[in-house]
Protein backbone atom coordinates (compact mmCIF):
# COMPACT_ATOMS: atom_id res chain seq x y z
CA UNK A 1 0.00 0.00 0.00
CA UNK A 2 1.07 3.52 -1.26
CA UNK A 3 2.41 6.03 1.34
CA UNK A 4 -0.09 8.15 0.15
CA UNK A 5 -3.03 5.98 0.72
CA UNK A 6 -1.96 5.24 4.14
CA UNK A 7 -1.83 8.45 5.12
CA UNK A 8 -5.88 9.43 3.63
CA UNK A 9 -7.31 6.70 5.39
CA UNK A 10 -5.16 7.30 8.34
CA UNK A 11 -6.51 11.05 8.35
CA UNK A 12 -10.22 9.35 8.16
CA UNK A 13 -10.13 7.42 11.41
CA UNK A 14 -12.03 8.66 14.28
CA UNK A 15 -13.01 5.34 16.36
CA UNK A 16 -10.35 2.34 17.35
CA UNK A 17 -12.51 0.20 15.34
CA UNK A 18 -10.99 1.88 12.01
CA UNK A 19 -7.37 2.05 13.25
CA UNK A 20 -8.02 -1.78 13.48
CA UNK A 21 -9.72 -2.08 10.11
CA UNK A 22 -6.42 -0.13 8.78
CA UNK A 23 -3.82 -2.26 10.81
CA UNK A 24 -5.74 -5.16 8.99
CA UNK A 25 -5.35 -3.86 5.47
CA UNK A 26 -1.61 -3.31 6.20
CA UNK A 27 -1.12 -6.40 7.45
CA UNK A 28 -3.27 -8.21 4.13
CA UNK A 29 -1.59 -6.20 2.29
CA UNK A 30 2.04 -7.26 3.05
CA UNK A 31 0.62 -10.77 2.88
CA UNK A 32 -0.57 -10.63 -0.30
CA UNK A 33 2.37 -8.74 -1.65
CA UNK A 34 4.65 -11.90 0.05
CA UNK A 35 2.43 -14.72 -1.37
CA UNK A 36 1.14 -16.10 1.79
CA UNK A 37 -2.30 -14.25 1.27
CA UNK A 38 -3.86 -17.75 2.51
CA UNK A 39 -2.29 -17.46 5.76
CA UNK A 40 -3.36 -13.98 6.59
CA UNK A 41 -5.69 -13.78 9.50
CA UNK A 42 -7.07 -10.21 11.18
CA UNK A 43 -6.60 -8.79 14.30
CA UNK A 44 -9.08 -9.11 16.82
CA UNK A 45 -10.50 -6.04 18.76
CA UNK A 46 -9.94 -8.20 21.75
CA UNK A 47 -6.19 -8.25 21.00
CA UNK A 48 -6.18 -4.60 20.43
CA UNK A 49 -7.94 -3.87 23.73
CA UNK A 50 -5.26 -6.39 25.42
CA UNK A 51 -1.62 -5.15 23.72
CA UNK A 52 -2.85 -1.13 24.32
CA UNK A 53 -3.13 -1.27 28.04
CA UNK A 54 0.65 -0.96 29.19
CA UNK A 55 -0.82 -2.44 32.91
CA UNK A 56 -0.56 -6.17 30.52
CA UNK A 57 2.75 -6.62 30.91
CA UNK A 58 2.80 -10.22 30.19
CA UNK A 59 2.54 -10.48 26.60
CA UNK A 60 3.49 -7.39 25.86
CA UNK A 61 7.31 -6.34 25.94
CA UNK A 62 10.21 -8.31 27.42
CA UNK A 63 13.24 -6.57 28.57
CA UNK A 64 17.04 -7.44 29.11
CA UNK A 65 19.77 -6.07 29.72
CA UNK A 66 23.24 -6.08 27.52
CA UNK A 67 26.69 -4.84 28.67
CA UNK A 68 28.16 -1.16 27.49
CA UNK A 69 31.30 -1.51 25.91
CA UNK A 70 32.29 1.26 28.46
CA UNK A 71 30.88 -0.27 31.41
CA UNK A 72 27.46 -1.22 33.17
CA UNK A 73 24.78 -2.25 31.55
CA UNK A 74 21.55 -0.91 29.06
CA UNK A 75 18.44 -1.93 29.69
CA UNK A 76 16.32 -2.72 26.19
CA UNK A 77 12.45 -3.53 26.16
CA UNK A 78 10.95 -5.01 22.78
CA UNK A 79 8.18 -6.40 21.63
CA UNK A 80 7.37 -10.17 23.67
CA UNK A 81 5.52 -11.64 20.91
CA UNK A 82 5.23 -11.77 16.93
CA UNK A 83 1.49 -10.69 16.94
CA UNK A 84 2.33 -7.56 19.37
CA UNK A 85 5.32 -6.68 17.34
CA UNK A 86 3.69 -6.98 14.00
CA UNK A 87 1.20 -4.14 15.17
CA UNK A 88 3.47 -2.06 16.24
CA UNK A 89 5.47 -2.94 12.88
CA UNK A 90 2.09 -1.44 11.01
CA UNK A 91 1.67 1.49 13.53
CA UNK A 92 4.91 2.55 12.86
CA UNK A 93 4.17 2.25 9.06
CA UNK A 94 1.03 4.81 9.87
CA UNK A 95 3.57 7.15 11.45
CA UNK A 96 5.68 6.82 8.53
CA UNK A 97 3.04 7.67 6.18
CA UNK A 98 1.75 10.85 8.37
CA UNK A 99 5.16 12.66 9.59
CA UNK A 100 8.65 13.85 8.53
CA UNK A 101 11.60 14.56 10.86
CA UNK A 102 12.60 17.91 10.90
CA UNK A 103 15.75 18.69 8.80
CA UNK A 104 17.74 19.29 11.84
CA UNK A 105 17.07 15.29 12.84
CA UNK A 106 19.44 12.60 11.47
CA UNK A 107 18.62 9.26 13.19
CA UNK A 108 15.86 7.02 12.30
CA UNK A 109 14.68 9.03 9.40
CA UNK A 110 14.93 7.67 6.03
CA UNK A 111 17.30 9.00 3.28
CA UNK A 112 19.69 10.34 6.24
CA UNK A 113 22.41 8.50 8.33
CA UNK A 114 25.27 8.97 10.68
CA UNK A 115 27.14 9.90 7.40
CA UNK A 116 24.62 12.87 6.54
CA UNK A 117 24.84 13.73 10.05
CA UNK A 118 29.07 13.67 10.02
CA UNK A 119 29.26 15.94 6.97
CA UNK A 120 27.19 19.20 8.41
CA UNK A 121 30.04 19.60 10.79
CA UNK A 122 33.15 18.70 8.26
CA UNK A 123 35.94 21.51 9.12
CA UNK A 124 35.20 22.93 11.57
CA UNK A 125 37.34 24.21 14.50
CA UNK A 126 35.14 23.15 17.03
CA UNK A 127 32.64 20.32 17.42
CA UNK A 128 30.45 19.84 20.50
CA UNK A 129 28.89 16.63 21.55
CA UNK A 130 26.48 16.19 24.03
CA UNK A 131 24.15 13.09 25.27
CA UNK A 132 21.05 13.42 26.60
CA UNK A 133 20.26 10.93 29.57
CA UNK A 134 18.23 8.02 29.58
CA UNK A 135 16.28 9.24 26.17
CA UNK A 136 13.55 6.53 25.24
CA UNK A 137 12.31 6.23 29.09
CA UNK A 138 12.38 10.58 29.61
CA UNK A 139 9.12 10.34 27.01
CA UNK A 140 5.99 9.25 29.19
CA UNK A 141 2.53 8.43 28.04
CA UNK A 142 0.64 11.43 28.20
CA UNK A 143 3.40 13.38 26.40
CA UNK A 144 3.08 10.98 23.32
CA UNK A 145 -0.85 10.87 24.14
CA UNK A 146 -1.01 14.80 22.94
CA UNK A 147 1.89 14.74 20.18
CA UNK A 148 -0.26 12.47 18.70
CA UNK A 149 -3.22 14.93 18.50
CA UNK A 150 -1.56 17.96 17.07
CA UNK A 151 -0.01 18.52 13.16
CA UNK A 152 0.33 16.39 11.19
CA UNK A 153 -0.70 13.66 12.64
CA UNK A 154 -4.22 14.68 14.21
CA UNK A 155 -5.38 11.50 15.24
CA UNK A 156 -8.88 11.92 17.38
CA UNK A 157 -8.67 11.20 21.14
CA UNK A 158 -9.73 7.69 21.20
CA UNK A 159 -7.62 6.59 18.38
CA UNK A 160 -4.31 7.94 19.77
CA UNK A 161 -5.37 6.77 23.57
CA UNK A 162 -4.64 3.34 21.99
CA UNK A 163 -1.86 4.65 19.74
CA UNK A 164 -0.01 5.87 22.90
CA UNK A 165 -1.45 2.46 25.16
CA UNK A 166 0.90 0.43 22.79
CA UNK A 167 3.81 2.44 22.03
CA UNK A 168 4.18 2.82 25.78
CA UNK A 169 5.74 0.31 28.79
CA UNK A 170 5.04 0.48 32.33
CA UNK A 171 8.06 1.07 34.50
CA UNK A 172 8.28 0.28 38.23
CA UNK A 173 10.57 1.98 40.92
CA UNK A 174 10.86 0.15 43.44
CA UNK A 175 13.43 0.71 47.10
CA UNK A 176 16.17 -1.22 48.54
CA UNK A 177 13.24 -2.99 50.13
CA UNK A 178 11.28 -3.88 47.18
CA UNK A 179 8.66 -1.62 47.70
CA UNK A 180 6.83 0.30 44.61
CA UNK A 181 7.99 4.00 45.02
CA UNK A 182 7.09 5.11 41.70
CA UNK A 183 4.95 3.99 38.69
CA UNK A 184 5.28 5.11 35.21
CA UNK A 185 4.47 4.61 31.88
CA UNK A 186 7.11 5.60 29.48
CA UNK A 187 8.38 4.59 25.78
CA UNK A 188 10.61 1.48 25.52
CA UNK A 189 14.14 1.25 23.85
CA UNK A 190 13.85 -1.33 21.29
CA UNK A 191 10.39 -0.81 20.44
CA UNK A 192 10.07 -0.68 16.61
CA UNK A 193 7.87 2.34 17.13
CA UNK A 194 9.81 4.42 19.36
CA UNK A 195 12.42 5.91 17.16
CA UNK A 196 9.93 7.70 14.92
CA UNK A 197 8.35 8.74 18.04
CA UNK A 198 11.77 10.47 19.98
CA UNK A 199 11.61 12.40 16.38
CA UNK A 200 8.39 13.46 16.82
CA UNK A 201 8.61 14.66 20.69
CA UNK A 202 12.00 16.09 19.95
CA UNK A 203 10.29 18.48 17.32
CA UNK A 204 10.29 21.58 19.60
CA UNK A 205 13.31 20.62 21.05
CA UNK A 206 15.19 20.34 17.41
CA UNK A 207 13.32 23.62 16.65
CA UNK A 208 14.74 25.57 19.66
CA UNK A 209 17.96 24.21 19.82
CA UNK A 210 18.55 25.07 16.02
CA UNK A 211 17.59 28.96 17.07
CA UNK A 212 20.04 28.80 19.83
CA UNK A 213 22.43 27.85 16.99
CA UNK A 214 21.57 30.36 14.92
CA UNK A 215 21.94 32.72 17.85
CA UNK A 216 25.62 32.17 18.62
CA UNK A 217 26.85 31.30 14.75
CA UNK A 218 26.80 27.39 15.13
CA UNK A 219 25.45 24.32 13.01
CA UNK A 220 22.95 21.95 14.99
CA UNK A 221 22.31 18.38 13.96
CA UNK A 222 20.56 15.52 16.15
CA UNK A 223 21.14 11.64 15.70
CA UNK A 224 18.60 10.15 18.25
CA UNK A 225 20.07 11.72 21.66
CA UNK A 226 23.45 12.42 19.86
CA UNK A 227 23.29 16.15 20.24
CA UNK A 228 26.20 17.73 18.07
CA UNK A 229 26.93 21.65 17.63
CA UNK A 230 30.23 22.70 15.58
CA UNK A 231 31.90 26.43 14.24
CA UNK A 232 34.91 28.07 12.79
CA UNK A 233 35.23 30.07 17.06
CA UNK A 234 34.79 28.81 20.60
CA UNK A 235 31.28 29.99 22.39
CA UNK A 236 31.73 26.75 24.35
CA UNK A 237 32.61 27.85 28.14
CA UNK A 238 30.81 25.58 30.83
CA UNK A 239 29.32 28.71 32.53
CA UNK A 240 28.77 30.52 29.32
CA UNK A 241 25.91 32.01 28.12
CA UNK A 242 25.47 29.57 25.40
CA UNK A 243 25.59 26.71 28.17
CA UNK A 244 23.76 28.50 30.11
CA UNK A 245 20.66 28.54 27.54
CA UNK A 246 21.78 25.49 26.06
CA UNK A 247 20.72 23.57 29.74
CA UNK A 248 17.88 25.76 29.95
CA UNK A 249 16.19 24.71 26.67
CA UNK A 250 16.99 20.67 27.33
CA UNK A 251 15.49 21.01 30.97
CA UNK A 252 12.59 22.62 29.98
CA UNK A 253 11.37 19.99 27.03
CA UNK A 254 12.07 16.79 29.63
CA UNK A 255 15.41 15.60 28.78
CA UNK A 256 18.41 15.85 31.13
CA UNK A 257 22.37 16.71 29.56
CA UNK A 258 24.28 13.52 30.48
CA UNK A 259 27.64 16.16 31.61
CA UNK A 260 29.57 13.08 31.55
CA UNK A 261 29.66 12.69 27.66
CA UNK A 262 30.17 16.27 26.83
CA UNK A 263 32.79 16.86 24.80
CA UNK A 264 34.90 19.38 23.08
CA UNK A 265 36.84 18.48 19.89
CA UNK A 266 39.24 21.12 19.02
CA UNK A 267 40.93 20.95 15.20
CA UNK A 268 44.23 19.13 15.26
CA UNK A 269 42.89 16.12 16.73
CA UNK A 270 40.71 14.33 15.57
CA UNK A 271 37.42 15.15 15.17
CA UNK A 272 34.13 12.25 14.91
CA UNK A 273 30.47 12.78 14.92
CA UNK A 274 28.16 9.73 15.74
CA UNK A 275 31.56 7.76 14.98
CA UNK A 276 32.46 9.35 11.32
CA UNK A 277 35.82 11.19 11.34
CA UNK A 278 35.43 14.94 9.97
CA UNK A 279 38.88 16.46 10.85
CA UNK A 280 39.76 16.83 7.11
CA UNK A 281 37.27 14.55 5.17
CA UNK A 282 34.22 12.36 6.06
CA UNK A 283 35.92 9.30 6.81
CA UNK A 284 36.51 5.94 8.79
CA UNK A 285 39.32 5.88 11.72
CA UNK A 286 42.55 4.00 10.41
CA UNK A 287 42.04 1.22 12.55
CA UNK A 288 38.96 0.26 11.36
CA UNK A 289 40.38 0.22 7.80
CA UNK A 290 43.12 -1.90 9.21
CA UNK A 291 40.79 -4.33 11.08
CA UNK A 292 39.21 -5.52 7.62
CA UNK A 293 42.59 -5.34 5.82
CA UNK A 294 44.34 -7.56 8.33
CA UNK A 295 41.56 -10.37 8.63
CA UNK A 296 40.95 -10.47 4.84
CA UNK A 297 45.12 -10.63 4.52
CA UNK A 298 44.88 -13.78 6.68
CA UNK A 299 42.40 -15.28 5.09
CA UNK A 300 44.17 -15.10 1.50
CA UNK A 301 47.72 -16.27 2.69
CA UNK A 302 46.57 -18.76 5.58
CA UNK A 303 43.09 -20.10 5.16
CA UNK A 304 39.95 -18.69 6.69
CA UNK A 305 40.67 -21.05 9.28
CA UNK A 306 43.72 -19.19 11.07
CA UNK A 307 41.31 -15.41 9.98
CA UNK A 308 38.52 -16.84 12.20
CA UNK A 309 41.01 -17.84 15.00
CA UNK A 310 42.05 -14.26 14.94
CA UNK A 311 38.93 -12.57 14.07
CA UNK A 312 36.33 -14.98 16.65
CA UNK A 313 37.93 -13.51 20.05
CA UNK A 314 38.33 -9.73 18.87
CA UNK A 315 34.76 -9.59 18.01
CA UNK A 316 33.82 -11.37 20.96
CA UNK A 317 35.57 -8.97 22.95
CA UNK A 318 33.92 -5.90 21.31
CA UNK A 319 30.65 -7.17 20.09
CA UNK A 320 29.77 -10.32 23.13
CA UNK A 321 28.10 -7.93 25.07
CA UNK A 322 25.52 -7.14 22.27
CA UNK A 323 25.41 -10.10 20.26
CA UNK A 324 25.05 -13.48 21.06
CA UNK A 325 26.20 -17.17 19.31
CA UNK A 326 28.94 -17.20 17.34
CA UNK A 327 29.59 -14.45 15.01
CA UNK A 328 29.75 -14.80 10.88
CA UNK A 329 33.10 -13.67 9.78
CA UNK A 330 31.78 -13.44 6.21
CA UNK A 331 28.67 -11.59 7.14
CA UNK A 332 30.66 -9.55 9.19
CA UNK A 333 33.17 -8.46 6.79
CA UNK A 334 30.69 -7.70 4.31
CA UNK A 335 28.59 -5.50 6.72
CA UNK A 336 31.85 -3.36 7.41
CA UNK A 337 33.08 -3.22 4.06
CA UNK A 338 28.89 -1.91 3.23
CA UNK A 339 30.01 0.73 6.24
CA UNK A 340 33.09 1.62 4.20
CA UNK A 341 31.46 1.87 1.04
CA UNK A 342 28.42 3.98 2.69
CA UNK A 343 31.14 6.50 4.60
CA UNK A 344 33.74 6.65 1.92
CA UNK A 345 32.08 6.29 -1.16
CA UNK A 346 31.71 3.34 -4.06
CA UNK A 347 34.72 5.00 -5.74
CA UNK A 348 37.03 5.42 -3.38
CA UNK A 349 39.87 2.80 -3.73
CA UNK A 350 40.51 1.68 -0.16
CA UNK A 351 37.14 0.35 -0.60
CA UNK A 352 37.25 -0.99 -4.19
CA UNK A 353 40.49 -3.06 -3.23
CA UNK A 354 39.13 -4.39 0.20
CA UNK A 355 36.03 -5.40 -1.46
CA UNK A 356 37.61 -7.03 -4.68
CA UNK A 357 39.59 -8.99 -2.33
CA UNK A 358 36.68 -9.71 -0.46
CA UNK A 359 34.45 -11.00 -3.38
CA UNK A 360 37.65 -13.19 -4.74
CA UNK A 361 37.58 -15.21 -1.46
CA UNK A 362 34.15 -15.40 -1.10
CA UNK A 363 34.01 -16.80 -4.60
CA UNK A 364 36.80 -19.65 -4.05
CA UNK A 365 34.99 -20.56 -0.91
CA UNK A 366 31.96 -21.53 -2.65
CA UNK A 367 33.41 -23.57 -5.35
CA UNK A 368 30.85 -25.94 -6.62
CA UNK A 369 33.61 -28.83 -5.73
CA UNK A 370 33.11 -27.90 -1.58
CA UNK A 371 29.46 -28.24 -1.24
CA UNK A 372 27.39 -31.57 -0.95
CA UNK A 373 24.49 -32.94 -1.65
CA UNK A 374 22.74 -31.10 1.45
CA UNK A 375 23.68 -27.88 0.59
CA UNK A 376 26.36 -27.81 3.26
CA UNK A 377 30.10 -26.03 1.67
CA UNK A 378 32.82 -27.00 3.24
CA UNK A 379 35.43 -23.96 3.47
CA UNK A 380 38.18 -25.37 5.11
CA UNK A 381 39.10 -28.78 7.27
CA UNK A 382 42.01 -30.08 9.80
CA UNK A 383 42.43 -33.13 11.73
CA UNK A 384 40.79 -32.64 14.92
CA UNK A 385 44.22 -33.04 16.76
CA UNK A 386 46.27 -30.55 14.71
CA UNK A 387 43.22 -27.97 15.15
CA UNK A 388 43.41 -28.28 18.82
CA UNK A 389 47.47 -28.43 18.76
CA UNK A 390 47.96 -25.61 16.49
CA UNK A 391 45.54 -23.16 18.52
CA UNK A 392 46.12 -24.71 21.84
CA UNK A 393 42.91 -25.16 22.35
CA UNK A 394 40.57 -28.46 23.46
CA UNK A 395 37.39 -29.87 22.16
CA UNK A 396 35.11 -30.50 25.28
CA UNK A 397 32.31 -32.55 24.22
CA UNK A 398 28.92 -32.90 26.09
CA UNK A 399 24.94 -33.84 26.21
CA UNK A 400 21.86 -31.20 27.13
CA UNK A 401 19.21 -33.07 29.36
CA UNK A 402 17.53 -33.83 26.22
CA UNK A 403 19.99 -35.84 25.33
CA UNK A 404 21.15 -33.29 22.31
CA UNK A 405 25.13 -33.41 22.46
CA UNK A 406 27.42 -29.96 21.68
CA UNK A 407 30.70 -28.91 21.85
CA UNK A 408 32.70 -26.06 21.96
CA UNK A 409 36.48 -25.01 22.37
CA UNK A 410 37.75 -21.89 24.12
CA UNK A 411 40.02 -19.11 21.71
CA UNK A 412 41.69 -16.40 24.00
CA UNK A 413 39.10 -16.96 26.60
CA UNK A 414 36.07 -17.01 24.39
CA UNK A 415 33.96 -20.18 23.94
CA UNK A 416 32.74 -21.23 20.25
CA UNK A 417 30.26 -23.80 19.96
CA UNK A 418 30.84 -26.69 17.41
CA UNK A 419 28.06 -29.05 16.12
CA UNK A 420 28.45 -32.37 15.94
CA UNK A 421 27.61 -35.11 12.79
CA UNK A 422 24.74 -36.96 14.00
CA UNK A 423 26.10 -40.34 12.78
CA UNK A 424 29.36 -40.19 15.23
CA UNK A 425 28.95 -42.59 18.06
CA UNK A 426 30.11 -41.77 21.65
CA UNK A 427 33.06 -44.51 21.17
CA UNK A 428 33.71 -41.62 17.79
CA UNK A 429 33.87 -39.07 19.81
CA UNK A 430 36.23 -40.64 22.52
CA UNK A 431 39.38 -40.97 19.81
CA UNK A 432 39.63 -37.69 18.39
CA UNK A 433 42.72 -38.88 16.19
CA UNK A 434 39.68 -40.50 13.44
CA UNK A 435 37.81 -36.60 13.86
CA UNK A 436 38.40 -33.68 11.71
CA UNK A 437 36.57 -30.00 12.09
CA UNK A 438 35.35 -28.35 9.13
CA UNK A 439 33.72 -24.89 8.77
CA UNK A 440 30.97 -24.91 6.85
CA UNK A 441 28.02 -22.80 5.32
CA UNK A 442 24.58 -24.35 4.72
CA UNK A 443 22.28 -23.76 2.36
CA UNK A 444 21.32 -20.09 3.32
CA UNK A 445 24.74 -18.46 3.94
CA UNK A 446 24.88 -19.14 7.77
CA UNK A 447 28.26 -20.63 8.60
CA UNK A 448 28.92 -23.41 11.67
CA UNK A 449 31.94 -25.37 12.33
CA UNK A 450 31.31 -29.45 12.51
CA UNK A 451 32.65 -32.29 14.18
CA UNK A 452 32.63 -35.28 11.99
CA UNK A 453 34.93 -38.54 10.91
CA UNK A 454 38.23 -37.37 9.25
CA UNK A 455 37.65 -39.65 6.42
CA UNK A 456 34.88 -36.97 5.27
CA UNK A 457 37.34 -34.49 4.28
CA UNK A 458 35.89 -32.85 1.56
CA UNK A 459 38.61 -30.10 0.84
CA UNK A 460 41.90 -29.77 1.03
CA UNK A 461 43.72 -29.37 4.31
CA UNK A 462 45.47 -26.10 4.98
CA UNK A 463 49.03 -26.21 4.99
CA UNK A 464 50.65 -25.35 8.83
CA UNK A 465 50.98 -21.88 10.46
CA UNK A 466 53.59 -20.52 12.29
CA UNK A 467 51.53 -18.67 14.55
CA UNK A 468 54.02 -16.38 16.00
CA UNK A 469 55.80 -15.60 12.39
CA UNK A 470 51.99 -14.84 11.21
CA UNK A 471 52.04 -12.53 14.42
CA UNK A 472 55.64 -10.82 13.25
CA UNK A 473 53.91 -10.67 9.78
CA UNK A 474 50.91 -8.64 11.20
CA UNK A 475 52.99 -6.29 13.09
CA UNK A 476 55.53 -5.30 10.06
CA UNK A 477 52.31 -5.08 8.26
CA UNK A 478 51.06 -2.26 10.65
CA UNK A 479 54.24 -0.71 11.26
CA UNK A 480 54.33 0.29 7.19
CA UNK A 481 50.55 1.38 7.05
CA UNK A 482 50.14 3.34 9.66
């Protein structure tokens, strides 16, 4: 369904019964559209009137937390269920349809990105960024409840009491003792329909903020609660007037200045916005240039094999806290070279040469020679005993309660899980000179390493590494780039 057409009917409904009817057409729509128009079935009213009360907790959002790479911990609440997501999925396709970001806003708003952001503040002598403090929870119910009423999105009172029922959580605060000191009802981080709706709250915000720029001779941008203001001379004193107003304006629409992630970038260091270097050109850092270099170098003189062992516990490190399972060095790459390409440009060669490297090994991986009759490629395979000598390592193998048997192997103090080939016996398992492990990709792209009899080597095996002259290697290699 059209934008366009969204947006008339949306401007039509006056009852909950016709957001429903629309939430239906969405969702027949994208079934139709998708081929599975025989599996579509509607929303019930009863499920509306269940998923907009925020007091439901049950069904409605989950949350968890996930460590900060820079410490403690962030708390994310999404959607518990397909059904609930999926309606807030349509909602925020409504939204879509009915409002635009202001110019000034650079996150979660199509056609802009962390790039577009980045290049408003290219050259300048002096970049400010701020944070504002716990963002998606600062936005409570009856806040949202009356954005939603006024231009352009004018939804009647009963539709956006529902509206604001679903796009909010309920939040507890309880004492040391467990007792409720506080209840609230605020919008979730992780909610699909919450970034669209920061945008819309922060509307007055963006619009003052941008005068205050104007004011003192600055340029404003906003990625989500990235707050970034940059010039050619310094009005940036703590107890300044500009921080003075600057405080002023954030206190007064809700939010609170994190002071902790202020910061000052003068020119001659260098200078990022949302992560994009701007000190000279919109750009990556080196070392993230390096990082895809380095592993793709590996994998062309060594095997992807020995690029794993060194890529598996770096990304651990930076991403475990985030991301869970075991990562997909080929998915991986490709997302960061798409990063490159996105920051940088298509032209620009770093890129061009990363990726043509990139697409040569991904092409000799999936040789039509390395993949079976299941689908599964084989990449790369070693005896089970030189794998575990040559990254002094140990396959521990064991059963689930079920019965289900894993195994994994530790790599600089990370764990990797292994699966294991069905038809190997426990008296298999127990002499690991007649196993191999072979990293594989099924059918689909998604790679896994398995555990299976070393006669079933399918490619060849790599020839040894020197690990420490591969280490020597690496270094030289930095030591001449940069």
């Amino acid at each position: 369904m059209e934008r366009k057409d969204i947006a008339q009917l949306a401007h039509q409904m006056e009852t909950k019964e016709e957001l429903l009817q629309l939430l239906n057409f969405l969702k027949e729509d994208e079934m139709r559209e998708a081929g599975l128009a025989e599996h579509y079935h509607p929303f019930s009213m009863k499920l509306l009137n269940y998923y907009c009360n925020p007091n439901n907790t049950f069904h409605r959002y989950e949350q968890f937390k996930i460590k900060k790479k820079s410490g403690g911990f962030r708390l994310i609440t999404a959607p518990k269920n397909r059904s609930f997501k999926l309606i807030l999925q349509y909602v925020n396709e409504i939204f879509k349809a009915l409002y635009t970001p202001s110019t000034h806003a650079m996150g979660f708003t199509e056609g802009r990105s962390v790039v577009t952001n980045a290049s408003v503040h290219l050259g300048k002598n002096y970049i400010l960024n701020l944070d504002l403090k716990d963002f998606f929870p600062s936005v409570e119910q009856p806040r949202i409840w009356k954005r939603l009423q006024i231009d352009p999105l004018n939804f009647k009172k009963p539709v956006a009491n529902i509206l604001a029922g679903l796009c909010c959580m309920k939040q507890v605060e309880k004492d040391e003792k467990g007792n409720v000191i506080k209840t609230d009802y605020v919008l979730p981080q992780g909610a699909p329909t919450s970034p669209i709706i920061t945008n819309m709250i922060c509307d007055k915000l963006d619009r003052r903020l941008a005068g205050l720029a104007k004011r003192f001779g600055l340029d404003y941008t906003r990625y989500a609660d990235d707050i970034t203001f940059s010039s050619m001379h310094n009005v940036y004193s703590k107890n300044g007037a500009f921080f003075t107003e600057l405080r002023r304006i954030i206190t007064d629409q809700g939010f609170t200045l994190n002071e902790k992630k202020t910061r000052l970038q003068k020119r001659g260091s260098r200078q990022e916005v949302t992560g994009v270097v701007v000190s000279n050109k919109v750009n990556v850092s080196q070392k993230y240039v390096r990082d895809i270099r380095n592993i793709l170098y590996i994998w062309k003189k060594y095997g992807y094999g020995v690029a794993y062992s060194k890529f598996f516990p770096k990304y651990k490190a930076d991403k475990g806290h985030v991301k869970k399972g075991n990562p997909d060095m080929v998915n991986v790459l490709n997302g960061k070279l798409l990063y490159l390409k996105m920051v940088k440009g298509e032209q620009d060669s770093v890129y061009m040469r990363l990726n043509a490297t990139y697409n040569e090994l991904v092409k000799e991986m999936n040789t039509p020679g390395s993949t079976n009759e299941h689908e599964v490629t084989y990449i790369e395979t070693i005896p089970l005993v030189d794998f575990e000598k040559k990254y002094s390592t140990s396959l521990v193998f064991s059963a689930d309660k079920n019965g289900k048997r894993k195994g994994y192997y530790m790599i600089e103090g990370k764990s990797q899980n292994v699966f294991i080939n069905k038809v190997l016996s426990p008296k298999d398992l127990a002499d690991k000179k007649g196993l191999a492990i072979s990293f594989c990709r099924d059918g689909k792209g998604k790679s896994f390493q398995l555990i299976h009899k070393i006669s079933k080597v399918t490619v060849p095996v790599p020839e040894p590494v020197d690990l420490d002259e591969l280490e020597d290697e690496l270094d030289e290699i930095l030591n001449d780039n940069g």
